[in-house]
PDB file of N, CA and C in Angstrom:
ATOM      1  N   UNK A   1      17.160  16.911 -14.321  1.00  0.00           N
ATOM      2  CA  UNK A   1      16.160  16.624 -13.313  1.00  0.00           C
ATOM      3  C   UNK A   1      15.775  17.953 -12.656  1.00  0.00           C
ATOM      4  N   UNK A   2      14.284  18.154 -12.174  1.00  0.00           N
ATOM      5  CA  UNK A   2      14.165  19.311 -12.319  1.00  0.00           C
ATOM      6  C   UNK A   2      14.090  19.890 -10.792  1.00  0.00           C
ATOM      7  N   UNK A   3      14.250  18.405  -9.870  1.00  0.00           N
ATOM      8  CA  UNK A   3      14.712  18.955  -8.296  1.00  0.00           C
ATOM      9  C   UNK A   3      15.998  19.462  -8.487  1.00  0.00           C
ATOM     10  N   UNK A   4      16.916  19.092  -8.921  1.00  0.00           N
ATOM     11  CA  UNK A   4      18.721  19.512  -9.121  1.00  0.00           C
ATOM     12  C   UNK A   4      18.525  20.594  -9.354  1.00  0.00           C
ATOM     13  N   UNK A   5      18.003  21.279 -10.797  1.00  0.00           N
ATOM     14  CA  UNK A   5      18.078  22.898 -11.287  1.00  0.00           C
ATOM     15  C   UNK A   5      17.456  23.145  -9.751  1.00  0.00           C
ATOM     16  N   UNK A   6      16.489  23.118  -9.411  1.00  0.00           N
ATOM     17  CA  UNK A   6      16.125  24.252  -7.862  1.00  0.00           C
ATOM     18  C   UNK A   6      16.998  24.416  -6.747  1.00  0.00           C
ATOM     19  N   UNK A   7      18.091  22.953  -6.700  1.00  0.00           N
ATOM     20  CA  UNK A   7      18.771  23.241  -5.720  1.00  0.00           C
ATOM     21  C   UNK A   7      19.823  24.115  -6.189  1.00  0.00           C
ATOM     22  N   UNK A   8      20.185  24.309  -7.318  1.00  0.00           N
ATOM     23  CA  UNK A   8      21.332  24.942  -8.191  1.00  0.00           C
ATOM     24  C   UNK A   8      20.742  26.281  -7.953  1.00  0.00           C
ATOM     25  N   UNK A   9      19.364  26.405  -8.656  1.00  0.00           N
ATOM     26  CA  UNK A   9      18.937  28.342  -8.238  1.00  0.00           C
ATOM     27  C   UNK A   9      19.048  28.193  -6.642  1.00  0.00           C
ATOM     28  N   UNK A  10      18.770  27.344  -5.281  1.00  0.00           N
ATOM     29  CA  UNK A  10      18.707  27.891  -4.078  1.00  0.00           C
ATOM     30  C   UNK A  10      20.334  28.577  -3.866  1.00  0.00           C
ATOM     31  N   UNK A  11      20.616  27.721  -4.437  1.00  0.00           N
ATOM     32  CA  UNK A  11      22.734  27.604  -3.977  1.00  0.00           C
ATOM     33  C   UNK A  11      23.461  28.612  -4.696  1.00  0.00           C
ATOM     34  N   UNK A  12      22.898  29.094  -6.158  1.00  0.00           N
ATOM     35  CA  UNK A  12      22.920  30.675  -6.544  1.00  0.00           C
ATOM     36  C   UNK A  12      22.435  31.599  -5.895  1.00  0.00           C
ATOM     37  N   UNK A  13      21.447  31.342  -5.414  1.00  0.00           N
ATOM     38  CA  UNK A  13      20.655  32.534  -4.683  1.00  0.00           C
ATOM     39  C   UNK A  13      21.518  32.683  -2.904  1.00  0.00           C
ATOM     40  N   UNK A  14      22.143  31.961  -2.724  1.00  0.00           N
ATOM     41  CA  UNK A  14      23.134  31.833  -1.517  1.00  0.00           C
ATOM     42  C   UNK A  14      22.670  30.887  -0.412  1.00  0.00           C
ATOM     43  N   UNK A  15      21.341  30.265  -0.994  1.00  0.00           N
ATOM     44  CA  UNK A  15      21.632  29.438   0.620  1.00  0.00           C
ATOM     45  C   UNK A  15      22.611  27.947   0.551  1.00  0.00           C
ATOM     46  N   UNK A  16      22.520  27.866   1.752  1.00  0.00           N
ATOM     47  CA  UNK A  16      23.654  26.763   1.773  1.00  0.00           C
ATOM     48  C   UNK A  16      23.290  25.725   2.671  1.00  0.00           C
ATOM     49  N   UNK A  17      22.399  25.602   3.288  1.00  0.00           N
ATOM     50  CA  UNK A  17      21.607  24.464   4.385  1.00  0.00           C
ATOM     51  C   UNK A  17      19.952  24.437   4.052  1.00  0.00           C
ATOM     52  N   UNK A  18      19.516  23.160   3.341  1.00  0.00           N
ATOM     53  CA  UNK A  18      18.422  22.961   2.926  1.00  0.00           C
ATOM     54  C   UNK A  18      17.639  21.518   3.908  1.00  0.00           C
ATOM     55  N   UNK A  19      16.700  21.501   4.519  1.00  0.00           N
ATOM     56  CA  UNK A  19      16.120  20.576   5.022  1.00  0.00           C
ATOM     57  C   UNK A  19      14.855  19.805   4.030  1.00  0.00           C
ATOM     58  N   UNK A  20      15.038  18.251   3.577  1.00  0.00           N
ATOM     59  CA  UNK A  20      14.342  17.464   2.802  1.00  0.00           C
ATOM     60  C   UNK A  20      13.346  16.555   3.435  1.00  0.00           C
ATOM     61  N   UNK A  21      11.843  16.625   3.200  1.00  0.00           N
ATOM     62  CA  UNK A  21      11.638  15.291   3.939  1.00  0.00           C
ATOM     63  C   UNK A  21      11.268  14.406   3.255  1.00  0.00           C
ATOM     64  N   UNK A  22      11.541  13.612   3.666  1.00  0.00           N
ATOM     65  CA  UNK A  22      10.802  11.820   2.621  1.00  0.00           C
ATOM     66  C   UNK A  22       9.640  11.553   3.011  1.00  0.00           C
ATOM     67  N   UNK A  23       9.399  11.129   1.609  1.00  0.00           N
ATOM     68  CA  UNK A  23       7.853  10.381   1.830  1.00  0.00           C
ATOM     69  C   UNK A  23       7.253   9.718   3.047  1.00  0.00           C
ATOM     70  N   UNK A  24       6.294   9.789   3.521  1.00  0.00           N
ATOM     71  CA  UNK A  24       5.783   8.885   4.593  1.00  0.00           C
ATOM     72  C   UNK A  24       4.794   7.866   3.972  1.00  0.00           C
ATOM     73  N   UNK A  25       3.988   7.063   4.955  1.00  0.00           N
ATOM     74  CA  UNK A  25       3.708   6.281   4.611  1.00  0.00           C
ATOM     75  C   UNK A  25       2.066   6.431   3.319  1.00  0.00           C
ATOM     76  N   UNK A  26       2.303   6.782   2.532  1.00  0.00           N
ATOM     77  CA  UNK A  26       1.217   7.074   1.574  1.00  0.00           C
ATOM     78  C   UNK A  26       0.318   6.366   1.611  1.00  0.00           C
ATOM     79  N   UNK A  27       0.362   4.758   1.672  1.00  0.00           N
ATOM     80  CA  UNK A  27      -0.485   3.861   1.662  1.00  0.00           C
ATOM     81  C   UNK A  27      -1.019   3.906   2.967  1.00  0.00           C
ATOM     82  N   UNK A  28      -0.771   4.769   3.795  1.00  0.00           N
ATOM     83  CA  UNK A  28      -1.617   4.463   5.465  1.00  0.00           C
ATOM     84  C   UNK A  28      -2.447   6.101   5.533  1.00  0.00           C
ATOM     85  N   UNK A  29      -2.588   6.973   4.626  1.00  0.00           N
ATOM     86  CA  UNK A  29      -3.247   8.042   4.679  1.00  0.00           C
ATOM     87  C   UNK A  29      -4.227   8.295   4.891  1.00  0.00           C
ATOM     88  N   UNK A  30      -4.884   9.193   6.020  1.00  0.00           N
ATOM     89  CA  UNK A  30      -6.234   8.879   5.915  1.00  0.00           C
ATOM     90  C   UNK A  30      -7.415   8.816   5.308  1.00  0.00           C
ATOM     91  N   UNK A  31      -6.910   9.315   4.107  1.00  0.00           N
ATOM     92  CA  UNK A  31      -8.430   9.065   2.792  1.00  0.00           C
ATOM     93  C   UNK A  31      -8.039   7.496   2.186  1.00  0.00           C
ATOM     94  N   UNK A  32      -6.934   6.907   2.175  1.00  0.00           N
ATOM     95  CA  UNK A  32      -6.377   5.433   1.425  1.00  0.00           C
ATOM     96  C   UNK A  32      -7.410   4.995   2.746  1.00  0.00           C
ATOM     97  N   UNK A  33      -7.353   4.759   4.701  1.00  0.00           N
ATOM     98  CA  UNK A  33      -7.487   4.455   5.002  1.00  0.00           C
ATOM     99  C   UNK A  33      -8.910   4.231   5.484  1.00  0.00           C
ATOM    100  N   UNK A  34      -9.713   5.039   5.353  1.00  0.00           N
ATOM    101  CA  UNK A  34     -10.793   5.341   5.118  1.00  0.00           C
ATOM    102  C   UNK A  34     -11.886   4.536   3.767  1.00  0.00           C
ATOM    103  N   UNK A  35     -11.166   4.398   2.877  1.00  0.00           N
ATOM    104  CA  UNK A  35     -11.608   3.820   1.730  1.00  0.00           C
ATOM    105  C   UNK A  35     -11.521   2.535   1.378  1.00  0.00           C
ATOM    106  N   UNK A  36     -10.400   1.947   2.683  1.00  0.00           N
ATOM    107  CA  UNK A  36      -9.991   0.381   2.533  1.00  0.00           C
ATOM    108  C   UNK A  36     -10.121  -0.017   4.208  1.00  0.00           C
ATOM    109  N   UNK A  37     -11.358   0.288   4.905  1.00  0.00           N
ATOM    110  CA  UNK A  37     -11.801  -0.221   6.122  1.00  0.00           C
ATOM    111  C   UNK A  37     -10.879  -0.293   7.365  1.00  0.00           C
ATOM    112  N   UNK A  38     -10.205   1.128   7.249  1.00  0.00           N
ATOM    113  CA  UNK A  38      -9.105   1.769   8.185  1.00  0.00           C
ATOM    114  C   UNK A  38      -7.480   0.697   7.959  1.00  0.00           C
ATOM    115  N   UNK A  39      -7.644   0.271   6.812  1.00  0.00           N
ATOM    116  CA  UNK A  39      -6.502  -0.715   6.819  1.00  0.00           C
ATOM    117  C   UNK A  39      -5.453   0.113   5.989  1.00  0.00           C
ATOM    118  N   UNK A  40      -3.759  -0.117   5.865  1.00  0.00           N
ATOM    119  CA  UNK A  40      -2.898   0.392   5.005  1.00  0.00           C
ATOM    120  C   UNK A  40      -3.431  -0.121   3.693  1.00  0.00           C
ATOM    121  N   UNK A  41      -2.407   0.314   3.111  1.00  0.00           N
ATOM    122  CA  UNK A  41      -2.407  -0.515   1.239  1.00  0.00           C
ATOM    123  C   UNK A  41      -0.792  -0.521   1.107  1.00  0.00           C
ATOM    124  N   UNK A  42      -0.486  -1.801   1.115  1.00  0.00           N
ATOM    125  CA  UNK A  42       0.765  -1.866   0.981  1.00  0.00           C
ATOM    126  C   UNK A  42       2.084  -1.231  -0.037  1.00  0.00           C
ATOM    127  N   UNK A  43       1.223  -1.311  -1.496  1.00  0.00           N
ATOM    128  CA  UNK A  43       1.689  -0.691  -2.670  1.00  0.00           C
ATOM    129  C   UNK A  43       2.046   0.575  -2.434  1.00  0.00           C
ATOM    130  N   UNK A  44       0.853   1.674  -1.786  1.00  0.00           N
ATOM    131  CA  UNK A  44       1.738   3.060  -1.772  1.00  0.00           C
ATOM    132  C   UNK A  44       3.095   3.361  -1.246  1.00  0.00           C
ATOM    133  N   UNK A  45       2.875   2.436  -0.083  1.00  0.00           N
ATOM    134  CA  UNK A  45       3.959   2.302   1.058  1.00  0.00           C
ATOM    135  C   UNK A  45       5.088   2.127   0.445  1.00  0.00           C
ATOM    136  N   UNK A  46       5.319   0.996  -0.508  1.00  0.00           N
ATOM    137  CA  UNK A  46       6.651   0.482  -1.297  1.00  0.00           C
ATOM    138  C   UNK A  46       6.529   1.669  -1.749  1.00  0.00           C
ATOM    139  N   UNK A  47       5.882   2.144  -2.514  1.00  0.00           N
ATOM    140  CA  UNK A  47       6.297   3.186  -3.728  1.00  0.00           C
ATOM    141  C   UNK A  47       6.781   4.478  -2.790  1.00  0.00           C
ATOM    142  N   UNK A  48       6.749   4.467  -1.791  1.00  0.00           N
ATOM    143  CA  UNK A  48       7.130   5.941  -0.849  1.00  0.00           C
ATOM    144  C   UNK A  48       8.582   5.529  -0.329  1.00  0.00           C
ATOM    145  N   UNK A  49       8.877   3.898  -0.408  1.00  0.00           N
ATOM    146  CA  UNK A  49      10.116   3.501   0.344  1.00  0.00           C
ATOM    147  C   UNK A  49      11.343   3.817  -1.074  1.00  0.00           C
ATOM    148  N   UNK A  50      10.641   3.209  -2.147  1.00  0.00           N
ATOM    149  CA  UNK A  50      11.479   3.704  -3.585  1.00  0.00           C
ATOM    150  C   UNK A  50      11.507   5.006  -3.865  1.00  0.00           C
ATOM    151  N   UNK A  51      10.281   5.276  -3.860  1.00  0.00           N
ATOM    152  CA  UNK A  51      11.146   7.199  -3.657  1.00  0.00           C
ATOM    153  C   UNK A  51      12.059   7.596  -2.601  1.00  0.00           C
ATOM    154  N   UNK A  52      11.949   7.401  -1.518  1.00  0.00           N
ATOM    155  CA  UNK A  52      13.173   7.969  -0.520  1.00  0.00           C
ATOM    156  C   UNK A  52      14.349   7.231  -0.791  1.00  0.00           C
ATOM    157  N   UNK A  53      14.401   6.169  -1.174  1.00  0.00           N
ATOM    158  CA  UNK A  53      15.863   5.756  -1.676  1.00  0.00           C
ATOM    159  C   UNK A  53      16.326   6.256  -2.901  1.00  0.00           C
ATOM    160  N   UNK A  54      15.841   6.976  -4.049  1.00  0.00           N
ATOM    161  CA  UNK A  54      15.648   7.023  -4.855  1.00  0.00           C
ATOM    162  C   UNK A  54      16.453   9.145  -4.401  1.00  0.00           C
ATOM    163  N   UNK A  55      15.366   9.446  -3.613  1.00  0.00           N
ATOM    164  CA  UNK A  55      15.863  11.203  -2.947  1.00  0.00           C
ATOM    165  C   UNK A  55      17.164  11.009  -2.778  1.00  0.00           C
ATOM    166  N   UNK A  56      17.497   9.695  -2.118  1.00  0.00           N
ATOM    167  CA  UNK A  56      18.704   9.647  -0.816  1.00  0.00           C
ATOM    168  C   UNK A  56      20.128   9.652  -1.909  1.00  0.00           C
ATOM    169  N   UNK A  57      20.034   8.844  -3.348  1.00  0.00           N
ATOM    170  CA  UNK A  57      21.038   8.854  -4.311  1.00  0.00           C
ATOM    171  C   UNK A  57      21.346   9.937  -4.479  1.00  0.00           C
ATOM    172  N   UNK A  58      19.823  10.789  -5.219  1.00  0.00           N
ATOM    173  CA  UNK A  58      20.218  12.145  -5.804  1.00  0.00           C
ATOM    174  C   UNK A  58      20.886  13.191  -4.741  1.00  0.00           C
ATOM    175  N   UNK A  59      20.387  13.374  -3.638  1.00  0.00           N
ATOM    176  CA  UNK A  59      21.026  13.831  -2.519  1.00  0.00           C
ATOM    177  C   UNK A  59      22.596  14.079  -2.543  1.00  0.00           C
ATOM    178  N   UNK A  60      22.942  12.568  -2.335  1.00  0.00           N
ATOM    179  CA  UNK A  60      24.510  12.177  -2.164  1.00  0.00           C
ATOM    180  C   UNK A  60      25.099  12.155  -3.442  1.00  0.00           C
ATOM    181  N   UNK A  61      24.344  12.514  -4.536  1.00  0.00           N
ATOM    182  CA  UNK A  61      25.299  12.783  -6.161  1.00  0.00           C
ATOM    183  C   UNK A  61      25.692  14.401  -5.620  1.00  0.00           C
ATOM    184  N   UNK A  62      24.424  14.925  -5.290  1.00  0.00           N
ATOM    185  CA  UNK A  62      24.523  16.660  -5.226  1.00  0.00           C
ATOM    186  C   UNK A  62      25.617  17.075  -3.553  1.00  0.00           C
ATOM    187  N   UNK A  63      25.749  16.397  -3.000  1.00  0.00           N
ATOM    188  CA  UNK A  63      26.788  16.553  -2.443  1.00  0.00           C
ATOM    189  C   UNK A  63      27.552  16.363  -2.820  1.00  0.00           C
ATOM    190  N   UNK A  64      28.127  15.201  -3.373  1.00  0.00           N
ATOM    191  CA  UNK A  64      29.353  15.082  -4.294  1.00  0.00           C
ATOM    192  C   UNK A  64      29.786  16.519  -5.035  1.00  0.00           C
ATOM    193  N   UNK A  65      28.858  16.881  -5.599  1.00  0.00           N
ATOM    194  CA  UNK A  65      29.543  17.876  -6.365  1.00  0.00           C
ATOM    195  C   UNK A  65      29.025  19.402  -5.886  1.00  0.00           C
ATOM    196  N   UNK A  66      28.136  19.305  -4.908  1.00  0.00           N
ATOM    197  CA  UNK A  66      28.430  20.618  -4.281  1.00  0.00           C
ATOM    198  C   UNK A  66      28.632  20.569  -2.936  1.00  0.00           C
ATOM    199  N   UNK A  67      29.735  20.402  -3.015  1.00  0.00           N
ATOM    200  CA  UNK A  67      30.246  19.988  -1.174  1.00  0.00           C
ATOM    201  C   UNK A  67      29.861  20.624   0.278  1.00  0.00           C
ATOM    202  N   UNK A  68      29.975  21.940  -0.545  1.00  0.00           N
ATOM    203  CA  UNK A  68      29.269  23.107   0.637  1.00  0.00           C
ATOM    204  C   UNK A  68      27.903  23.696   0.477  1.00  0.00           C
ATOM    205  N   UNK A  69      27.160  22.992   0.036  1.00  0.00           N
ATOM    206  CA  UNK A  69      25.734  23.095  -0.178  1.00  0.00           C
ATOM    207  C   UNK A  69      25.144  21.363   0.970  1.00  0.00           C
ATOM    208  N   UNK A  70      24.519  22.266   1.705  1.00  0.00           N
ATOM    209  CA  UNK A  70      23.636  20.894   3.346  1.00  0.00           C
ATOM    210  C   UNK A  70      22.780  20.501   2.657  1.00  0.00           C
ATOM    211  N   UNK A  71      22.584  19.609   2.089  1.00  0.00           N
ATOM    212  CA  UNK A  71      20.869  18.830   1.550  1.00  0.00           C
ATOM    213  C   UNK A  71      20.902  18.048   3.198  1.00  0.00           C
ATOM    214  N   UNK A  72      19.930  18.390   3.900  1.00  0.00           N
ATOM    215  CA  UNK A  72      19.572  17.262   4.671  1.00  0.00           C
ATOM    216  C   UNK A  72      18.213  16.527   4.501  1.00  0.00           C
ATOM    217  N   UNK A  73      18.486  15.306   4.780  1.00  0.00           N
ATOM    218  CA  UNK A  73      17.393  14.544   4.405  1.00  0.00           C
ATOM    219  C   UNK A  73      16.554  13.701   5.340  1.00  0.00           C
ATOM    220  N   UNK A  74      15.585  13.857   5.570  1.00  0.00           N
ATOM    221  CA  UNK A  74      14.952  13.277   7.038  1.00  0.00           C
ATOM    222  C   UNK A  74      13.870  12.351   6.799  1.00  0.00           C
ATOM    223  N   UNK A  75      14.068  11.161   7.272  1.00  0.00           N
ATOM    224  CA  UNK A  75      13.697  10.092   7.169  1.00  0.00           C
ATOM    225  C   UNK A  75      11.900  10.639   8.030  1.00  0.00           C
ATOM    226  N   UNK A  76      10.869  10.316   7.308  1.00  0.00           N
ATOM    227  CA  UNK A  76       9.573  10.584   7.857  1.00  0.00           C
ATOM    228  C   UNK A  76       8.999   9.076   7.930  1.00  0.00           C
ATOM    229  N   UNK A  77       9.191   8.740   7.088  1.00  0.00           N
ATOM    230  CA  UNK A  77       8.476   7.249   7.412  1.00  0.00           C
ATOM    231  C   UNK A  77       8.818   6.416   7.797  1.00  0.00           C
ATOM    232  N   UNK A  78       9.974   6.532   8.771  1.00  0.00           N
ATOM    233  CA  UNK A  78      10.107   5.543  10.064  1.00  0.00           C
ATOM    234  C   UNK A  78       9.105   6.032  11.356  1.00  0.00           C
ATOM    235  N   UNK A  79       9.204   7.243  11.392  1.00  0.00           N
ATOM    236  CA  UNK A  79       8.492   7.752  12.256  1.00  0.00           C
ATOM    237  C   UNK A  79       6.922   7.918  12.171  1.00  0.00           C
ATOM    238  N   UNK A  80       6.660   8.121  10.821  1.00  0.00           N
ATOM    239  CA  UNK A  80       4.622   7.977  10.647  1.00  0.00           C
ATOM    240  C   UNK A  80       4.705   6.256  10.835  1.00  0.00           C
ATOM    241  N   UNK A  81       5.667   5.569  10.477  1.00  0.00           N
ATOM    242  CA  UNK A  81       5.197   4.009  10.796  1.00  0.00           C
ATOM    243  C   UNK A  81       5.082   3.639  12.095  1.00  0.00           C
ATOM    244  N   UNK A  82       6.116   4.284  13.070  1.00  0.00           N
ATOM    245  CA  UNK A  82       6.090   4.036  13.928  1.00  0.00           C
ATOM    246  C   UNK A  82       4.357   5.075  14.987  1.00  0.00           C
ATOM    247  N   UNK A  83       4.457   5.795  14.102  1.00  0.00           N
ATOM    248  CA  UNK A  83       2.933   6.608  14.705  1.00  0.00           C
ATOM    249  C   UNK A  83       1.549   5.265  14.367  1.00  0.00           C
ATOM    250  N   UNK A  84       2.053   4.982  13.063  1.00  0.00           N
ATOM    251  CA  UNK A  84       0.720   3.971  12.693  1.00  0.00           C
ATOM    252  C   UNK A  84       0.906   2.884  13.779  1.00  0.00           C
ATOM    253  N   UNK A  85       1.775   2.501  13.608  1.00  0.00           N
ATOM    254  CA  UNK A  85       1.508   1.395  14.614  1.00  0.00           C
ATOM    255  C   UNK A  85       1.560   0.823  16.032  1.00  0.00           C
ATOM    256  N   UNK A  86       1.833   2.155  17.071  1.00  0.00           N
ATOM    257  CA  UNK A  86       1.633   2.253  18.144  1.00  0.00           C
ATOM    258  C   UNK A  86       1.296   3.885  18.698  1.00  0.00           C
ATOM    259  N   UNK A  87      -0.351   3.793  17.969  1.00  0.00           N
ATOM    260  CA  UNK A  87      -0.819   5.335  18.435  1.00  0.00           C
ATOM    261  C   UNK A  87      -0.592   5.643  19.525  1.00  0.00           C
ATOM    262  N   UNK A  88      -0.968   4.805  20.566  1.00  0.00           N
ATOM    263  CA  UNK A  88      -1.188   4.935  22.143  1.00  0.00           C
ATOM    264  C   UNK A  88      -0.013   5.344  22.525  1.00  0.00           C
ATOM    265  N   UNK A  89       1.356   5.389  21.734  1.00  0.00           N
ATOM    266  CA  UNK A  89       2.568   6.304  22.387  1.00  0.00           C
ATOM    267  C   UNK A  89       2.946   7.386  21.975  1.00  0.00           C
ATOM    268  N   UNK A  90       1.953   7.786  20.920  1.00  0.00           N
ATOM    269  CA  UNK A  90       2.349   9.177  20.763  1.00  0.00           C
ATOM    270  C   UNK A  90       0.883  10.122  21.767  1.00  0.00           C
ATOM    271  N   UNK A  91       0.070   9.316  22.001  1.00  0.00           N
ATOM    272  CA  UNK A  91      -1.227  10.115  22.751  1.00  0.00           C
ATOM    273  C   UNK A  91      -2.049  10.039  22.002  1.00  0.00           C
ATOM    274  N   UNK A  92      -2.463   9.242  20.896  1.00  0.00           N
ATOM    275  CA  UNK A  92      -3.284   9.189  19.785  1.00  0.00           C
ATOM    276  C   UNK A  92      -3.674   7.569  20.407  1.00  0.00           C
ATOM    277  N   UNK A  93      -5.017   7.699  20.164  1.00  0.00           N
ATOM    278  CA  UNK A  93      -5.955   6.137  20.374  1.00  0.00           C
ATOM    279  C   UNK A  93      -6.105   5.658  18.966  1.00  0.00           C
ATOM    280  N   UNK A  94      -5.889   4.409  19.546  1.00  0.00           N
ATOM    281  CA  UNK A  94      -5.944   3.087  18.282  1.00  0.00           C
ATOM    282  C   UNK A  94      -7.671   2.939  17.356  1.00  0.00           C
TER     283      UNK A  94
END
């Protein structure tokens, strides 16, 4: 897999704390949203939730076996969901 070899050259090359982010909500983007009468599309959305579960395995294999190598992994699309669906608390109008 050809994310693994890069983390293998970062972790040769000496670093040792890497920050990951996950997919957000793809299906709520603003060209998807724009094109489907400001509405989500549900499909991208799943397919962004199966990829981050999907990061989160490979992640925790590559810790397994490189113990002192940080993959951190940061959940984005709790937080763009939570942006989509209550603009008015981040300062963004509905």
């Amino acid at each position: 897999m050809w994310v693994i070899n890069a983390w293998q050259m970062l972790y040769a090359s000496g670093a040792r704390k890497v920050v990951l982010f996950g997919v957000g909500l793809t299906g709520c983007s603003p060209s998807v949203r724009s094109a489907n009468n400001s509405a989500c599309v549900n499909p991208g959305n799943e397919l962004a939730l199966g990829y981050n579960e999907g990061l989160k395995l490979v992640v925790d294999g590559f810790h397994t076996a490189v113990p002192d190598f940080h993959l951190v992994l940061t959940d984005s699309y709790d937080f763009i969901s939570d942006m989509v669906k209550n603009p008015t608390s981040f300062g963004m109008y509905s």
